[in-house]
Protein backbone atom coordinates (compact mmCIF):
# COMPACT_ATOMS: atom_id res chain seq x y z
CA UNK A 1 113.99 101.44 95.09
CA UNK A 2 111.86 98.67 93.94
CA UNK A 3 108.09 99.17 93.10
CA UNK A 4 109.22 102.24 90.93
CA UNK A 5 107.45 102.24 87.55
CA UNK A 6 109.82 101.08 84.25
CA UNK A 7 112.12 103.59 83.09
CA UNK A 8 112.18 102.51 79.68
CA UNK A 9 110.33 104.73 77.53
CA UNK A 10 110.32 104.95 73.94
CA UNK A 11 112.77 107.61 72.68
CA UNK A 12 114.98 106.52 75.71
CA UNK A 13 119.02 105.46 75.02
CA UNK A 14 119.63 101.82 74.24
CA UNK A 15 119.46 100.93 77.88
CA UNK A 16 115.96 101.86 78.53
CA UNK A 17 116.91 104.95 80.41
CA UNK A 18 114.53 107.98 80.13
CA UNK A 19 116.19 110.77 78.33
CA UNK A 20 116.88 114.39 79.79
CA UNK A 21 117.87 115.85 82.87
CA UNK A 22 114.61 114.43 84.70
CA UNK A 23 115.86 110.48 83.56
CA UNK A 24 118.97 111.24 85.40
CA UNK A 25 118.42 112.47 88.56
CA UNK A 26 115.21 110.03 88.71
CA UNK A 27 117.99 106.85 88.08
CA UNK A 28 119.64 108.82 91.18
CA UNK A 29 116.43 108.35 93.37
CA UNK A 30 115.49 104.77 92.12
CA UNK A 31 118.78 103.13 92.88
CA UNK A 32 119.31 104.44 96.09
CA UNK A 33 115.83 104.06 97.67
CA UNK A 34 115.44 104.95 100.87
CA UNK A 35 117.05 102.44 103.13
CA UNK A 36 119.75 104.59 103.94
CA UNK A 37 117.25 106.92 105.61
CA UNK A 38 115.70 103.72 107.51
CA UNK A 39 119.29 102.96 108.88
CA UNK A 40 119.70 106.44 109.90
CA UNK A 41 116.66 106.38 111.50
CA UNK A 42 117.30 103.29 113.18
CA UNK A 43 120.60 105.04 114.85
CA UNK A 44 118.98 108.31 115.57
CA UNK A 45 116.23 106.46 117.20
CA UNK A 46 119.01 104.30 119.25
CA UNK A 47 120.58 107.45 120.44
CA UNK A 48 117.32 109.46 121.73
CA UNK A 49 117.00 106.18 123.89
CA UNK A 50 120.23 106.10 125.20
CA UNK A 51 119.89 110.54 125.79
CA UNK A 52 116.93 109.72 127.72
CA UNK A 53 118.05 106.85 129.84
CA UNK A 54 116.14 103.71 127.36
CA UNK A 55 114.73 102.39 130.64
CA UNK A 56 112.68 105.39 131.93
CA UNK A 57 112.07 106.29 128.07
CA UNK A 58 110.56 102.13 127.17
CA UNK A 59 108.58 102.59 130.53
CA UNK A 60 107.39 106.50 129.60
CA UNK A 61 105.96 104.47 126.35
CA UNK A 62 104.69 101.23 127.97
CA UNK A 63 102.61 103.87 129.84
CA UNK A 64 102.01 106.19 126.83
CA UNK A 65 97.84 106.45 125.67
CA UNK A 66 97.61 105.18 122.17
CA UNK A 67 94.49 106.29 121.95
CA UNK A 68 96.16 109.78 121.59
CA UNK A 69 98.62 108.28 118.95
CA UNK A 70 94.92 107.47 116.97
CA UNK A 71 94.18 111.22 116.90
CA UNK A 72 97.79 112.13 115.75
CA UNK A 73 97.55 109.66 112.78
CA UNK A 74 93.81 111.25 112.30
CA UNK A 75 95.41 115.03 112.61
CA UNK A 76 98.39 114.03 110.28
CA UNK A 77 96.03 112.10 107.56
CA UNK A 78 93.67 115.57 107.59
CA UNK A 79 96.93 117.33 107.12
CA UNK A 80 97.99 115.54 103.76
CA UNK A 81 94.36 116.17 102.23
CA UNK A 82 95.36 120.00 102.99
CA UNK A 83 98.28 119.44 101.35
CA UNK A 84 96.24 117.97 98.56
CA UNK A 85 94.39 120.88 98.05
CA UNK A 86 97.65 122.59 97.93
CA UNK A 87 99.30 120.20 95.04
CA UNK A 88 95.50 120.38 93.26
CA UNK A 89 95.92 124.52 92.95
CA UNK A 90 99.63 124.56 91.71
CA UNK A 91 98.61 122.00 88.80
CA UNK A 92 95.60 124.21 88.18
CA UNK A 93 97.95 127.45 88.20
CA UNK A 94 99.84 125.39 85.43
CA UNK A 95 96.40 124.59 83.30
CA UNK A 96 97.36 120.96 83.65
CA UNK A 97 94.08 118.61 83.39
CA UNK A 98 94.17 115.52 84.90
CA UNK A 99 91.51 113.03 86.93
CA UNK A 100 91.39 113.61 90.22
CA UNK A 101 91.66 109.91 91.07
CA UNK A 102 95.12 110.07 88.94
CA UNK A 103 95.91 113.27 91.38
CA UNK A 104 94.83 111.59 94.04
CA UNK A 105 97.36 108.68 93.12
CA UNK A 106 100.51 110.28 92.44
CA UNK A 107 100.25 112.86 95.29
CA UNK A 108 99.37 110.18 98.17
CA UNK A 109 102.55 107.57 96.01
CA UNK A 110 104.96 110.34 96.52
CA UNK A 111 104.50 110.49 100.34
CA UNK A 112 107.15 107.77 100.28
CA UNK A 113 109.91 110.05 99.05
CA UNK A 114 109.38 112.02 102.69
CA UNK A 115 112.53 110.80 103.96
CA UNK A 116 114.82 111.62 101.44
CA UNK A 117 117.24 114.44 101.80
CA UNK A 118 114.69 117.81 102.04
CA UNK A 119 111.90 115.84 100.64
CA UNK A 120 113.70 116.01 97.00
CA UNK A 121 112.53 113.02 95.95
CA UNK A 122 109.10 113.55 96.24
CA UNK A 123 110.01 115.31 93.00
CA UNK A 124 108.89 111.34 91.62
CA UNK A 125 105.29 112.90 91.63
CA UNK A 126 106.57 114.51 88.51
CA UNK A 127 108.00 111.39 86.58
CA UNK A 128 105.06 109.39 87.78
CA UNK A 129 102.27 111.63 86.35
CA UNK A 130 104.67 111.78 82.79
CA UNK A 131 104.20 108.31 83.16
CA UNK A 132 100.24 108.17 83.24
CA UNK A 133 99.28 111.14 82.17
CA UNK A 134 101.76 112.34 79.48
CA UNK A 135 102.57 115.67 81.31
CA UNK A 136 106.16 116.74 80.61
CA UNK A 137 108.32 116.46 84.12
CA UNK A 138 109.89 119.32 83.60
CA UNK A 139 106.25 121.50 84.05
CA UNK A 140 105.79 119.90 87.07
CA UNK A 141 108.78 119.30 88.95
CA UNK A 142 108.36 122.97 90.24
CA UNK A 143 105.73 122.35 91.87
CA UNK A 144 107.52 120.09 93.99
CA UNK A 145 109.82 122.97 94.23
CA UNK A 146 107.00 125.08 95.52
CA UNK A 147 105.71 122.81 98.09
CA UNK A 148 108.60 122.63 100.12
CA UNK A 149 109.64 125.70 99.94
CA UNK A 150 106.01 127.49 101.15
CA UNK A 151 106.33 124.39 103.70
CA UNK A 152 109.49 125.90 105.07
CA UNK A 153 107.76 129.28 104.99
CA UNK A 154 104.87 128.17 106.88
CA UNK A 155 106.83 126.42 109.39
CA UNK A 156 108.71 129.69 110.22
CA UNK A 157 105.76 131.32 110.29
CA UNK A 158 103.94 129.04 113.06
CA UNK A 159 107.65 128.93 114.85
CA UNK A 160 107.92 132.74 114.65
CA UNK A 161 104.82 133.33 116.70
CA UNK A 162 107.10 130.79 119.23
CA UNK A 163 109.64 133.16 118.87
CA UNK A 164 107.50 136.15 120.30
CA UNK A 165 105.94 135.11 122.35
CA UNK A 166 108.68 132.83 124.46
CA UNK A 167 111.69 135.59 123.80
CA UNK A 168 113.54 132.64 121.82
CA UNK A 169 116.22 133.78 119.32
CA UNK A 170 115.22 134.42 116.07
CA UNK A 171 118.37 134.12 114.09
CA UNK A 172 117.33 130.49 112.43
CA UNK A 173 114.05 132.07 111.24
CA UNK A 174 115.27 135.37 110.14
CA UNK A 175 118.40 133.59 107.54
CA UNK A 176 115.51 131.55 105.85
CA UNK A 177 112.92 134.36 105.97
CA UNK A 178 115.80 136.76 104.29
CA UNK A 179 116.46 133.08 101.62
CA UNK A 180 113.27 133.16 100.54
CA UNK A 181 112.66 136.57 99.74
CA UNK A 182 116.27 137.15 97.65
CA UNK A 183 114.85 133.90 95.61
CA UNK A 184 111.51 135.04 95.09
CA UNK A 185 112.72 138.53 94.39
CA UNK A 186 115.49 136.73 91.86
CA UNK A 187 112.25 134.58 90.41
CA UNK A 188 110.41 137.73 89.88
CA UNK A 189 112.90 139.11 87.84
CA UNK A 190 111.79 137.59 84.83
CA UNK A 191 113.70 139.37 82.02
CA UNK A 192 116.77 138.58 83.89
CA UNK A 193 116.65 135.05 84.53
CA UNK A 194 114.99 134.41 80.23
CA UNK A 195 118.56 136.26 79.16
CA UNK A 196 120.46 134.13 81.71
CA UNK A 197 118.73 130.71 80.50
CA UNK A 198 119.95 132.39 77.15
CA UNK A 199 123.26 132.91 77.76
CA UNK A 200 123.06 128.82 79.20
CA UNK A 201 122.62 127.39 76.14
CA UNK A 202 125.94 127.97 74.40
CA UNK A 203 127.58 126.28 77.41
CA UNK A 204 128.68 122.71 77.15
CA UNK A 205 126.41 120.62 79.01
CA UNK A 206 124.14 122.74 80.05
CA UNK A 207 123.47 123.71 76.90
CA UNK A 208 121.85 120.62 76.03
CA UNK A 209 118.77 121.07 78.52
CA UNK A 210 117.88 124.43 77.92
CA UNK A 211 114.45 123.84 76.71
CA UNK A 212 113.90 122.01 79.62
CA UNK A 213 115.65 124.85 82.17
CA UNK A 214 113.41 127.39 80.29
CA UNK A 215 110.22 125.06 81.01
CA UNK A 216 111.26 124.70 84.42
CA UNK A 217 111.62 128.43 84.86
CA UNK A 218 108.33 129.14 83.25
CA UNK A 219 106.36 127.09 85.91
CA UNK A 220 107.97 128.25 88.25
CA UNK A 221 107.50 131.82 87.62
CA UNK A 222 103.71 131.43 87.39
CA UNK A 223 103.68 129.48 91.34
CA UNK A 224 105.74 132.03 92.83
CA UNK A 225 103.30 134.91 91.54
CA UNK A 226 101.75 136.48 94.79
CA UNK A 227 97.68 134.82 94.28
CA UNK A 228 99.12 131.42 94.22
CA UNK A 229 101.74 132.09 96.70
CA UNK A 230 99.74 133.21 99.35
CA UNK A 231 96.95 130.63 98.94
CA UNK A 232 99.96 127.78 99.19
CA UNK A 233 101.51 129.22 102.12
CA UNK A 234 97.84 129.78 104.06
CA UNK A 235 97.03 125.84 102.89
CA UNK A 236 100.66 124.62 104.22
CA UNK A 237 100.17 126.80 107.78
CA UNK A 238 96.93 124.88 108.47
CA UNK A 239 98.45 121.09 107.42
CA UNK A 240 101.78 122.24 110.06
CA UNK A 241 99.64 123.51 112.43
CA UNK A 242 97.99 120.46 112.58
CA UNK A 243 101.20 118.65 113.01
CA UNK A 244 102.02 121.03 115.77
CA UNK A 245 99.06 120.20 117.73
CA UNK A 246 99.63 116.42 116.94
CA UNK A 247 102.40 116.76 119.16
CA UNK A 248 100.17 118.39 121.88
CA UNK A 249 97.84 115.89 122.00
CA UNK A 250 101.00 113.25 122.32
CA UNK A 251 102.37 115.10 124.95
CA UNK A 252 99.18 114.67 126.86
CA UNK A 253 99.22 111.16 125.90
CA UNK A 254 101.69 110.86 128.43
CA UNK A 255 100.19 113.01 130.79
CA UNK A 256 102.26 115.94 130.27
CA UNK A 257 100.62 119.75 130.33
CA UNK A 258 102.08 122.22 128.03
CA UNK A 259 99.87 124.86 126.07
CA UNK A 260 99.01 124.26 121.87
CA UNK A 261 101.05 127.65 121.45
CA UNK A 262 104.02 125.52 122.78
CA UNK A 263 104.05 122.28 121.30
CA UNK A 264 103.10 123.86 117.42
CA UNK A 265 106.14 126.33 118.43
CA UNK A 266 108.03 123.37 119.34
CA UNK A 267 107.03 121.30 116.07
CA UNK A 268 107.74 124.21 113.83
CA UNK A 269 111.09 125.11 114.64
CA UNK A 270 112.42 121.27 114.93
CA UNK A 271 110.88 121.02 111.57
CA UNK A 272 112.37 124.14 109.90
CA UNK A 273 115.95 122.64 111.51
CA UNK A 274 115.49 119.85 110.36
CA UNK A 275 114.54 121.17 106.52
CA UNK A 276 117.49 123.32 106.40
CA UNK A 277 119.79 120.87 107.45
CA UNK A 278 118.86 118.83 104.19
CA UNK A 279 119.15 115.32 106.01
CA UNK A 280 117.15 112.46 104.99
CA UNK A 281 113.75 113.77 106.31
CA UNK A 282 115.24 116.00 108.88
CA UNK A 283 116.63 112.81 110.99
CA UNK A 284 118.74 113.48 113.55
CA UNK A 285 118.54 117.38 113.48
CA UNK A 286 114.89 117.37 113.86
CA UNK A 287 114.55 115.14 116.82
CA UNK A 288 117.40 116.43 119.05
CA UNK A 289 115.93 119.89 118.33
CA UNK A 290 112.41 118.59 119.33
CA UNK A 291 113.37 117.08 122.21
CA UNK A 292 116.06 119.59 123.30
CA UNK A 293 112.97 122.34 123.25
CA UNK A 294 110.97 120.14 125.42
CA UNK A 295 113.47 120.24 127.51
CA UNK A 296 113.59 124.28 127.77
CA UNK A 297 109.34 123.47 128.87
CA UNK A 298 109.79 121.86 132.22
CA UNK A 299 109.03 118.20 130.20
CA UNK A 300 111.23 115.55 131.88
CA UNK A 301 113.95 113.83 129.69
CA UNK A 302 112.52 110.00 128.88
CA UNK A 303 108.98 111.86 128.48
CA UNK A 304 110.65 114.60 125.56
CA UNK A 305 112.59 111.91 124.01
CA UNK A 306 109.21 109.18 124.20
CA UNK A 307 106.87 112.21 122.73
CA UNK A 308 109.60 113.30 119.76
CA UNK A 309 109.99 109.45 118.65
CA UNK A 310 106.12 109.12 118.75
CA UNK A 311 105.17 112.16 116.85
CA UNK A 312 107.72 111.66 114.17
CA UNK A 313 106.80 108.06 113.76
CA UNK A 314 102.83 109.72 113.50
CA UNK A 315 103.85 112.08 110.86
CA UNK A 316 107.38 111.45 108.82
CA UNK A 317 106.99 107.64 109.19
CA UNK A 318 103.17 107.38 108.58
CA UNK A 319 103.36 109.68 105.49
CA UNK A 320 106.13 106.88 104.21
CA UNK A 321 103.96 103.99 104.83
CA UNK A 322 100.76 105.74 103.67
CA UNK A 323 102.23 106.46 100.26
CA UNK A 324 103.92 102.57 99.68
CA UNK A 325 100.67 101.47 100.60
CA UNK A 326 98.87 103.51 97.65
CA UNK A 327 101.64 102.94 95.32
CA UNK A 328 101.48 99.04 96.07
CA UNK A 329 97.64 99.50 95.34
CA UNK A 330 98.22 101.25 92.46
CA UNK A 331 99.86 98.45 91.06
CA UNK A 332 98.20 95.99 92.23
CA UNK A 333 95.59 97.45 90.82
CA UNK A 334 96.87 97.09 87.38
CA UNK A 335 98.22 100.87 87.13
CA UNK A 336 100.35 101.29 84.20
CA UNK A 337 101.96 104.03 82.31
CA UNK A 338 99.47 105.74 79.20
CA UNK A 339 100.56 104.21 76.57
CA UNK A 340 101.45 107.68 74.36
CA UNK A 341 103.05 108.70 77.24
């Protein structure tokens, strides 16, 4: 992906490749970029249209209130300062001192990295605050880690109250609800997992990143203790929930009643889908889920196909453009990496 900052570091192999596990996968993410995704997106789009009848669903958006897609970017945007917050606690739970402005930076650059497979590569954030700031990747690519996986918590938590009170089935909810707790409890178990990081090192490969598997760990111990936990997971309910009611208030953009209970229920589950099924930014799985759910609320075909592609160009798409455009400003700006770095 171009715009990325160099990889050549000092220390690095004759090639100007970082060293460590971290260089790798990051070489992974660079070259790849993320115009597969576009593509996809492109021919998941396409297909909604032709579900819906693309007639009825270009006239449901000729008609559609844009004023109402204003307030979803404004719901969205307040959503990704809550998710700020979020990011500015984990480094704090990891004593790790950097400006705010810097913060500010790499958190709003790795929006980008949305539509990659699960969000992974938002795990740039990491690499790009080595890069300015000196801070080892592998401290901070766990928190990363975190974030998506108290998003995914959240998300079933806001879908679950869906799940109540509409008598859907809670089968999706209840695998990743039983996930998460055999990880955390397997997390938690900390003399277990230091003498399995132990036993790693003698094997080949492996082997040679163990200090880097046993920095890794360590972070990610301290974010899955219960204070910082909870906090995450109350932060990431409130930045869904917004979501989830930017989806309301595009639904009434096309003059469509359903209740906020509904269309956060809806928004929830589609996203939790969508996470699980580890597609580039949920495409394809999200959006027929989405719109299939609709469907179960009395909202006509074109109108739940119009309303998915709107809100997920108001919240996946914007969060791609938003963090290009700081990255690009970032350079533009003269950003470059601190020099000891």
């Amino acid at each position: 992906m171009s715009g990325l900052p160099d990889e050549g570091r000092p220390g690095g192999d004759p090639t100007g490749e970082p060293d460590g596990l971290t260089g790798r996968v990051r070489r992974v993410v660079s070259e790849h970029g993320i115009w597969v995704t576009a593509v996809l997106t492109v021919v998941v789009f396409a297909a909604l249209f032709a579900f819906g009848d693309a007639n009825q669903v270009a006239n449901a958006l000729a008609q559609f209130d844009m004023r109402a897609f204003a307030v979803v970017i404004a719901l969205t945007t307040v959503g990704y300062l809550v998710r700020f917050v979020k990011w500015e606690l984990y480094l704090d739970e990891l004593d790790i001192d950097v400006p705010r402005t810097t913060s500010l930076t790499v958190f709003f650059s790795g929006l980008m990295m949305v539509v990659t497979p699960g969000k992974a590569g938002e795990v740039w954030k990491a690499w790009l605050l080595r890069d300015m700031e000196d801070v080892p990747a592998s401290k901070t690519t766990p928190v990363v880690g975190a974030e998506r996986i108290t998003d995914v918590v959240s998300l079933a938590v806001l879908a679950s109250v869906g799940v109540v009170a509409y008598g859907r089935s809670p089968a999706i909810l209840a695998a990743v609800v039983l996930a998460f707790l055999a990880g955390l409890g397997l997390l938690q178990w900390r003399a277990g997992c230091l003498r399995l990081l132990s036993w790693a090192e003698g094997l080949p490969v492996v082997g040679e990143y163990a200090d880097e598997f046993e920095t890794f760990y360590e972070s990610t111990y301290v974010l899955f203790r219960f204070r910082p936990l909870a906090l995450a997971t109350l932060l990431s309910v409130v930045a869904w929930a917004l979501e989830g009611i930017a989806l309301w208030i595009t639904l009434d953009g096309f003059g469509v009643e359903v209740s906020v209970l509904a269309a956060v229920f809806v928004f929830a589950l589609g996203s939790v889908i969508g996470a699980v099924s580890l597609l580039p930014g949920g495409l394809g799985a999200a959006e027929a889920s989405m719109t299939g759910l609709l469907l179960t609320f009395s909202v006509a075909e074109p109108i739940a196909v119009a309303a998915t592609l709107v809100v997920r160009v108001g919240t996946l798409w914007y969060a791609a453009v938003l963090g290009f455009a700081v990255f690009t400003v970032h350079k533009l700006l003269g950003g470059e990496p601190n020099p000891e770095a």
